[in-house]
C-alpha atoms as a PDB file:
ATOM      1  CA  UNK A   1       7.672   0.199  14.862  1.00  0.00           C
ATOM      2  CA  UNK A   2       6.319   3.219  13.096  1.00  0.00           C
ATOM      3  CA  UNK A   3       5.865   3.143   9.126  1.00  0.00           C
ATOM      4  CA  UNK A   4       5.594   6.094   7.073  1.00  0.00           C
ATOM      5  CA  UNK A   5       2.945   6.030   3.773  1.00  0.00           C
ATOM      6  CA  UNK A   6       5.389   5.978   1.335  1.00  0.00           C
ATOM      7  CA  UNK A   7       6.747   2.286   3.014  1.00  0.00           C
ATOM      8  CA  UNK A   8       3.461   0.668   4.016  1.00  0.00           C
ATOM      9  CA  UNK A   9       2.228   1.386   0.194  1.00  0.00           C
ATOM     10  CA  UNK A  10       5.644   0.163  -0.899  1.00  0.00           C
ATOM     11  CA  UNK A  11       5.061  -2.801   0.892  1.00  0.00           C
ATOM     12  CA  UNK A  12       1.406  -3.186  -0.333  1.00  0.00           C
ATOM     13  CA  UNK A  13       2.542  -2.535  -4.043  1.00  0.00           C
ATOM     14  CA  UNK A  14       5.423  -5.315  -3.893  1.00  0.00           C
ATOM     15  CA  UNK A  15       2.938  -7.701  -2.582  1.00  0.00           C
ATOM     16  CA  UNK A  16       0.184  -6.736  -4.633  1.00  0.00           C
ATOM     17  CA  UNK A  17       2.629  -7.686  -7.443  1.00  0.00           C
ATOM     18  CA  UNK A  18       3.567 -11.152  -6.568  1.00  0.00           C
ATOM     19  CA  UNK A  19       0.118 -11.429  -5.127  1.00  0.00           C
ATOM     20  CA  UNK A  20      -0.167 -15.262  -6.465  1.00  0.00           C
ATOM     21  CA  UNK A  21       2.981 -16.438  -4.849  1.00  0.00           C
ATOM     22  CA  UNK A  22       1.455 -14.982  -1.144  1.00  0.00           C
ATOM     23  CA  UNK A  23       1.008 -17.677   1.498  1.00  0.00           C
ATOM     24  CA  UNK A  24      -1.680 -17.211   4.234  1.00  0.00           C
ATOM     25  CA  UNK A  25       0.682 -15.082   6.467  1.00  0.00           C
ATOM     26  CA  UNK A  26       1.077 -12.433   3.441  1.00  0.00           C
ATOM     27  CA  UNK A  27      -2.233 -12.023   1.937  1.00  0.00           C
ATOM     28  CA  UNK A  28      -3.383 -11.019   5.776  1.00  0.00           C
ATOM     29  CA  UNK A  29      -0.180  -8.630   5.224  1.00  0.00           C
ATOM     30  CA  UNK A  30      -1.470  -7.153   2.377  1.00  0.00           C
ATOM     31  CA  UNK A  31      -5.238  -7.234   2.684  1.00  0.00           C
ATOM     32  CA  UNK A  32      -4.698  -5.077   6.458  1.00  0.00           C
ATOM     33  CA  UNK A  33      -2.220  -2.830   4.458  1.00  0.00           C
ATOM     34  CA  UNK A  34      -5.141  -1.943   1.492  1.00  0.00           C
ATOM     35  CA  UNK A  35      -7.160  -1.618   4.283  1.00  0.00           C
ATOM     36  CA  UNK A  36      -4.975   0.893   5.973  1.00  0.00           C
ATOM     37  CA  UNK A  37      -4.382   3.076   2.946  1.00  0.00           C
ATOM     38  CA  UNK A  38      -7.947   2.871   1.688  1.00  0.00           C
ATOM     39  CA  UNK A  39      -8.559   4.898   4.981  1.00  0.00           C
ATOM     40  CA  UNK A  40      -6.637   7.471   3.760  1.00  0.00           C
ATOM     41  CA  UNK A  41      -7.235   7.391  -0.214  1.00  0.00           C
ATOM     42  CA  UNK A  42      -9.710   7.387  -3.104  1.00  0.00           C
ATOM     43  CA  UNK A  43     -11.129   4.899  -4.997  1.00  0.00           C
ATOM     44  CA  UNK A  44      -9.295   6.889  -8.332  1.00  0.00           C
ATOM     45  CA  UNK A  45      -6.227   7.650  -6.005  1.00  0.00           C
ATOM     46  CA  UNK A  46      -6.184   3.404  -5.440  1.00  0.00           C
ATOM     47  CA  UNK A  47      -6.466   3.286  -8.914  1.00  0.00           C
ATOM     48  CA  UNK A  48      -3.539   4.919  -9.653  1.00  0.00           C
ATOM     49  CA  UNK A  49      -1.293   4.215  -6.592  1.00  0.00           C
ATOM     50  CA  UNK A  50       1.397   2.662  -8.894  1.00  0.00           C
ATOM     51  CA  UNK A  51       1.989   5.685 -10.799  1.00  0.00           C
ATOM     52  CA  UNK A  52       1.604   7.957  -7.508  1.00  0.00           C
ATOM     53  CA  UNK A  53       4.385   5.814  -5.679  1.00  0.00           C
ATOM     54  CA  UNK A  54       6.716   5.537  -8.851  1.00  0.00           C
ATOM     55  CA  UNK A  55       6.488   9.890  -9.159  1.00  0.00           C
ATOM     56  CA  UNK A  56       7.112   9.871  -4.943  1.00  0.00           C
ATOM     57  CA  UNK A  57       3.822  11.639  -4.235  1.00  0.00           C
ATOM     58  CA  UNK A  58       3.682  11.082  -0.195  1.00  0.00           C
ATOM     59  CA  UNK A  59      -0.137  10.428  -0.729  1.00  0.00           C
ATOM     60  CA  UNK A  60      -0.813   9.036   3.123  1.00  0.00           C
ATOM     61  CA  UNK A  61       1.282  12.483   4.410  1.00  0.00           C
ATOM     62  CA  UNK A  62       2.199  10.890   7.322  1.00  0.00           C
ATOM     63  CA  UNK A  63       3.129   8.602   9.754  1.00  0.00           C
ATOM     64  CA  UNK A  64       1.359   5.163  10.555  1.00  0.00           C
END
């Protein structure tokens, strides 16, 4: 399966949001997809990836 950015931070931001309802299974979800986008992004850029995601700014450019 190939994943684009704009879905893996999706994905990262909706668990990231219900982050103390994550079982085992999700938190190794979520910590390998910050890990993936901190490849790609700044520490400021993380800072603000909410508001990046909400305005549709393809920050990763490409596909995963």
């Amino acid at each position: 399966m190939n994943i684009d950015g704009n879905d893996l931070i999706a994905i990262y931001l909706l668990l990231q949001e219900n982050d103390e309802k994550l079982d085992n299974l999700q938190q190794s979800i979520k910590y390998r997809a910050e890990k993936e986008i901190f490849r790609y992004l700044s520490i400021e850029q993380m800072e603000s990836i909410g508001e990046l995601y909400a305005k549709k700014v393809d920050v990763l450019g490409k596909k995963l």
